[in-house]
Every structure is written in C-alpha cells, then in structure tokens.
Protein backbone atom coordinates (compact mmCIF):
# COMPACT_ATOMS: atom_id res chain seq x y z
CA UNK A 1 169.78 13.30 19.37
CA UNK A 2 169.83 14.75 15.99
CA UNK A 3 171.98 12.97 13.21
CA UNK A 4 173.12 15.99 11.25
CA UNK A 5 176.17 14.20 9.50
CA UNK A 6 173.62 11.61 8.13
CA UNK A 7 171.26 13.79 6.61
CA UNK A 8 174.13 16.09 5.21
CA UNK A 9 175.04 12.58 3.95
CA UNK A 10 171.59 11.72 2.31
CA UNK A 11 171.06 15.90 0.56
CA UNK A 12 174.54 14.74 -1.53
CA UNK A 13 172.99 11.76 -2.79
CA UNK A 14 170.71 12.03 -5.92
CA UNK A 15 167.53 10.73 -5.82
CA UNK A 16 166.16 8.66 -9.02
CA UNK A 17 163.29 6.49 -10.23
CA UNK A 18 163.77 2.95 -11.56
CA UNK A 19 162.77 2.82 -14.69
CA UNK A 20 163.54 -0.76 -15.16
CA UNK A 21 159.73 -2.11 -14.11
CA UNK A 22 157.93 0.47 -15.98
CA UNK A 23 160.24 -0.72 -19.26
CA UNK A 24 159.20 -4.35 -18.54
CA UNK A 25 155.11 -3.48 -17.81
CA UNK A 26 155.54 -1.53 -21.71
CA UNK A 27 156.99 -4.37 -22.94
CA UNK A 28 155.02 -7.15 -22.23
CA UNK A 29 152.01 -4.69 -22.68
CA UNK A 30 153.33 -4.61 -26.58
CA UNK A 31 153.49 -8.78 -26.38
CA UNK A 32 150.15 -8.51 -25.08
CA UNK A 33 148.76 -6.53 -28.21
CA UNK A 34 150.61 -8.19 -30.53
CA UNK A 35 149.23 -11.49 -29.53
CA UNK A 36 145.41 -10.64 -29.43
CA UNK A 37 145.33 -8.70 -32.47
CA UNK A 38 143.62 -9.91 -35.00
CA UNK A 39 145.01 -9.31 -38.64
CA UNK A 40 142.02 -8.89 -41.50
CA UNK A 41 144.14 -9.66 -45.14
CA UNK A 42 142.38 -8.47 -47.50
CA UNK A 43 142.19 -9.03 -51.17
CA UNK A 44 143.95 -5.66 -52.71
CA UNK A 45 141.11 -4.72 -55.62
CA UNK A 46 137.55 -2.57 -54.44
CA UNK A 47 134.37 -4.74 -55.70
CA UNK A 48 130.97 -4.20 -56.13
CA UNK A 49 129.37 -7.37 -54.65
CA UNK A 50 126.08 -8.56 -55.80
CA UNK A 51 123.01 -8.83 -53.42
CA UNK A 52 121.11 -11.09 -51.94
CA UNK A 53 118.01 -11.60 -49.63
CA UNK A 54 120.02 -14.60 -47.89
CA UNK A 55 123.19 -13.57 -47.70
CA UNK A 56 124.76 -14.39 -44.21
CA UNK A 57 127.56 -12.99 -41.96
CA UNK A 58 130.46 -15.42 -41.52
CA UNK A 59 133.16 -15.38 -38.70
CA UNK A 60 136.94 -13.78 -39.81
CA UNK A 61 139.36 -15.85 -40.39
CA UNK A 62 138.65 -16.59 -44.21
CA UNK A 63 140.87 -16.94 -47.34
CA UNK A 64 139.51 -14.22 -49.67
CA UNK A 65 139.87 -14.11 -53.61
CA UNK A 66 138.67 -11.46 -55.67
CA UNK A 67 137.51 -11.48 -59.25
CA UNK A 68 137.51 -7.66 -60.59
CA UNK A 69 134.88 -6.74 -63.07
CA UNK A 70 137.61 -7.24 -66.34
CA UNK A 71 138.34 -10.84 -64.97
CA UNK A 72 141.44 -10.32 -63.29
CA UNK A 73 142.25 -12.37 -59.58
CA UNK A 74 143.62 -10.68 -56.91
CA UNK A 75 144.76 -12.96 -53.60
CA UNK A 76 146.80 -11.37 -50.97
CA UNK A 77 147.09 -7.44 -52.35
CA UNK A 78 148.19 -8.63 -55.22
CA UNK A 79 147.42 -9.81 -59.13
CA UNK A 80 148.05 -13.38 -59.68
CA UNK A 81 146.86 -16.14 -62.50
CA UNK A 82 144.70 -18.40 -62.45
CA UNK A 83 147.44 -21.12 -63.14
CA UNK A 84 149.00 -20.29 -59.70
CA UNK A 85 146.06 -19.56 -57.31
CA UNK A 86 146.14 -23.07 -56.39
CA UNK A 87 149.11 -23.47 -54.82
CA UNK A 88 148.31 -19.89 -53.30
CA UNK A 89 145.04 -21.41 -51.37
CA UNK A 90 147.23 -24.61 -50.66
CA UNK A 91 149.80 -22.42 -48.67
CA UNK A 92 146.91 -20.42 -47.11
CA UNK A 93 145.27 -23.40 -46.07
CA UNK A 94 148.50 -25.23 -44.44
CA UNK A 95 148.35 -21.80 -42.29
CA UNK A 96 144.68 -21.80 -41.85
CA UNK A 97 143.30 -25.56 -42.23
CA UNK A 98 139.88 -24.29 -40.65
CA UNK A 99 139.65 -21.51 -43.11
CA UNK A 100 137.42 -21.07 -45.59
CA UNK A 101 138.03 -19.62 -49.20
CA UNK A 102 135.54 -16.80 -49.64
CA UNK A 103 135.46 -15.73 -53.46
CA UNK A 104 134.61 -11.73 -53.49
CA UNK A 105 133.62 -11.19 -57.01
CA UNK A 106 132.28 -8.08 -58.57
CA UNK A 107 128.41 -8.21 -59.70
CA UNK A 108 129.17 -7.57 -63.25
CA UNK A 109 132.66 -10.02 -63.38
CA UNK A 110 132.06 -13.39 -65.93
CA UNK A 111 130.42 -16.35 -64.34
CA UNK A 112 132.77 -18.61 -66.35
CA UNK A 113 136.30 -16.93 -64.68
CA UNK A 114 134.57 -17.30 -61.15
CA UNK A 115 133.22 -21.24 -62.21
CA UNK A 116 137.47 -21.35 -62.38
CA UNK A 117 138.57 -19.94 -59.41
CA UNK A 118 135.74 -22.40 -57.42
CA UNK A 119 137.27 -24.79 -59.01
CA UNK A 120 140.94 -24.26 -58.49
CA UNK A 121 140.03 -23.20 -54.52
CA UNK A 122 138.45 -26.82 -54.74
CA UNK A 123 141.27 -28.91 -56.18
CA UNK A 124 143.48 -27.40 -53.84
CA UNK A 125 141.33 -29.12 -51.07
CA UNK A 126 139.47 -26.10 -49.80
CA UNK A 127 136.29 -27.93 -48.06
CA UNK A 128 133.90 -24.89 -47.75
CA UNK A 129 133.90 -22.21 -50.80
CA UNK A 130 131.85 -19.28 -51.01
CA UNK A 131 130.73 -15.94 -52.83
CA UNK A 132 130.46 -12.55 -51.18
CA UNK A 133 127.75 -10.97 -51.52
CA UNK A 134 126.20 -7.68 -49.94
CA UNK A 135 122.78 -7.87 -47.77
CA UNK A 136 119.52 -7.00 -49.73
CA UNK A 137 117.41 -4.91 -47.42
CA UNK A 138 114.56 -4.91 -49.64
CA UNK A 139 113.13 -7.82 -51.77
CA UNK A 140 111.15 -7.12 -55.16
C-alpha cells in the first residue's frame, strides 16, 4: 500500500544543503595557498642595473639591497643608513640562513657607497654577496 501520511509528512519538511563540508574544503584550500606561496620582498627604489655578458640567473629566496643613483640604501621598502643595515641583514639572515645578500645597485650609483654596503652585508656574516646586474645580449 501507499503511505500517504508519510509523504504528507516529508512535503512539510524543508529540504537544505550542508554547507558545513564545502566551508571546510574553502578553508583548507586558503591554508593550502597560503602555504605554497612564495613571497618576492623587494627592495622599494626602481634601478637601472648595469650589464654584463656573464651575468647569471640565481634562485629566489635572496636578501636584496639597493643603492639608488644619489647613494641612498633602500632594504625592505624602505630608506635606511648605512650604520644600521647590518643588523638589518643579521635579522634577515637568522630568517633566511641559506640566503644570499644580492646588492641591486644602479649603473651610475658611487663604487665607494656600494664597496660599504659589501662590506657591512659581510661583517654581518653574509657568506655569498652579490651585484645585480641585467643580461647583455650583445657584446662589443
């Protein structure tokens, strides 16, 4: 026989979706992201990087500082002194002991400012320290 009294029963109920799994699949989807992105810092100033025939690509994952063409250094977005980017590449380093200190200087900044920043990345035990420089394509 027919049940009529049970599906009069089952038309008064409301039917819904459970949104609770589809909140927990967004969720740790976010985690997911969040955990295999990869965050670039960069140094805050726009340089025009000398060139050279054997430049090389290196692997993110660097400490950049930049030297701007009036001698100023910029580390983390922002102007700092000389006097204190030591114990900025110390800090950087205790994040990053693997990283090395990439020095992004413009083509026409002074040699003797970027001699200085080498040598304060140095003292503050950076192990590999290198200058940016742009890819020449040709070769005169």
């Amino acid at each position: 026989m027919i049940n009529v009294r049970g599906s009069l029963r089952m038309r008064n109920k409301e039917m819904g979706i459970n949104m609770s799994p589809l909140i927990d699949l967004v969720f740790l989807l976010l985690i997911f992201f969040m955990v295999t992105t990869s965050f670039v810092r960069e140094t805050g100033i726009d340089v025009q990087r000398p060139s050279a025939s054997s430049a090389a690509l290196t692997e993110n994952g660097n400490i950049l500082v930049a030297v701007s063409p009036e001698g100023s250094i910029h580390f983390d977005g922002r102007q700092i002194d000389i006097r204190s980017l030591r114990s900025h590449i110390t800090r950087a380093l205790s994040e990053n002991p693997e990283g090395a200190v990439v020095i992004v200087a413009d083509k026409i900044s002074y040699t003797g400012k970027v001699i200085q920043v080498m040598d304060q990345c140095r003292l503050a035990g950076a192990k590999q320290v290198s200058i940016a420089a742009s890819k020449d394509n040709g070769g005169a």
